[in-house]
Protein backbone atom coordinates (compact mmCIF):
# COMPACT_ATOMS: atom_id res chain seq x y z
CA UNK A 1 -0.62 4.54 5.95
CA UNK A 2 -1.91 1.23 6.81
CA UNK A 3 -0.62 1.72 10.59
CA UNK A 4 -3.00 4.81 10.60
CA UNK A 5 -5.55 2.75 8.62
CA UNK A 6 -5.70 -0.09 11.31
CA UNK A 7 -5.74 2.34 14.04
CA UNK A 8 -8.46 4.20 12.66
CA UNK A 9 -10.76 0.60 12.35
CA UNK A 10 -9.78 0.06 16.02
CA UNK A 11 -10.92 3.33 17.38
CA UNK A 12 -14.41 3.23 14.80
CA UNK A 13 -15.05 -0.38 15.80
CA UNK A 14 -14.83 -2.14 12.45
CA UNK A 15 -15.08 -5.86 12.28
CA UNK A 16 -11.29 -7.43 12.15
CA UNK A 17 -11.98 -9.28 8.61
CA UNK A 18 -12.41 -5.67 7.09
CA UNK A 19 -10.12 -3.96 8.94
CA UNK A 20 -7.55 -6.72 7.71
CA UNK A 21 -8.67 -6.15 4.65
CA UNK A 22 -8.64 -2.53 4.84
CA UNK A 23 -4.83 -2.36 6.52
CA UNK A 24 -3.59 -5.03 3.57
CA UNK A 25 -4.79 -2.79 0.71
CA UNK A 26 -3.58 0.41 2.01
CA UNK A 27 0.12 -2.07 2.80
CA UNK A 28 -0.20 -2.39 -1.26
CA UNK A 29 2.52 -0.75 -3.48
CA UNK A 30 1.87 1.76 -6.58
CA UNK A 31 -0.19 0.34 -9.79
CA UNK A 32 2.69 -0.05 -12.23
CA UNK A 33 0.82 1.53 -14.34
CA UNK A 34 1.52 5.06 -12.85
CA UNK A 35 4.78 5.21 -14.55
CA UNK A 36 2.81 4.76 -17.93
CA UNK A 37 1.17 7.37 -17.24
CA UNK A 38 3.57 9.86 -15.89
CA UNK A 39 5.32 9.23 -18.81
CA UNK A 40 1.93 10.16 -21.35
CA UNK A 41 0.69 13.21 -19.31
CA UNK A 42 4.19 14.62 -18.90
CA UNK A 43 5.29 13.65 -15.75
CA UNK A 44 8.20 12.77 -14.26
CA UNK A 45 8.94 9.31 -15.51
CA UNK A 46 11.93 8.58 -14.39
CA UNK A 47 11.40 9.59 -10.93
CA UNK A 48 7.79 7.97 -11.17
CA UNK A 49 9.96 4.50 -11.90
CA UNK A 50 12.16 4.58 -9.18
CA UNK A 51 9.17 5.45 -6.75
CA UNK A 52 7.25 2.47 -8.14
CA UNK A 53 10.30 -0.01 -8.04
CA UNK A 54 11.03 1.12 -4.53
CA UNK A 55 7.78 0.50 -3.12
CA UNK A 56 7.74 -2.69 -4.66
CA UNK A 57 10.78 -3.86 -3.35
CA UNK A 58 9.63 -2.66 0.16
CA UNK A 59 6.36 -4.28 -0.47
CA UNK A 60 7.96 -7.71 -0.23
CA UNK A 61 9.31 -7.19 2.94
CA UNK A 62 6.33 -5.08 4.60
CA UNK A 63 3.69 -6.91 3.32
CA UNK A 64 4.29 -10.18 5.18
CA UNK A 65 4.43 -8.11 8.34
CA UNK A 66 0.99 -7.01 7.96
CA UNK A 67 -0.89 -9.70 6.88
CA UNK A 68 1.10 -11.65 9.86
CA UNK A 69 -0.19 -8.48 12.06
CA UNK A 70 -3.74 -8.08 11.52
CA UNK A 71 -4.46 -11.45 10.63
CA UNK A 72 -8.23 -12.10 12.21
């Protein structure tokens, strides 16, 4: 997602401070908070808590990358 984010400010034209901004929130992991709410509305919690952990855990070695990348 934020490769196709960045590529999509490049081809529109967008100025490199937002598209930096732009690729680093879309680099963000899941809101812990979606395994609360799996867990009220039904959901799959447990599956909902290994998604979240796993991005996470990705997230520290991805997000470096891309602040490194599209740093303006």
């Amino acid at each position: 997602m934020p490769a196709m984010t960045w590529g999509l400010c490049l081809v529109l034209g967008v100025p490199p401070l937002l598209t930096a901004v732009a690729v680093i929130f879309m680099a963000l992991p899941t809101a812990a908070t979606s395994y609360v709410m799996a867990r009220a509305l039904g959901g799959d919690a447990p599956l909902m808590a290994a998604i979240t952990t796993t991005e996470h855990i990705a997230a520290v070695v991805t997000l470096p990358v891309w602040v490194v990348l599209v740093a303006p």
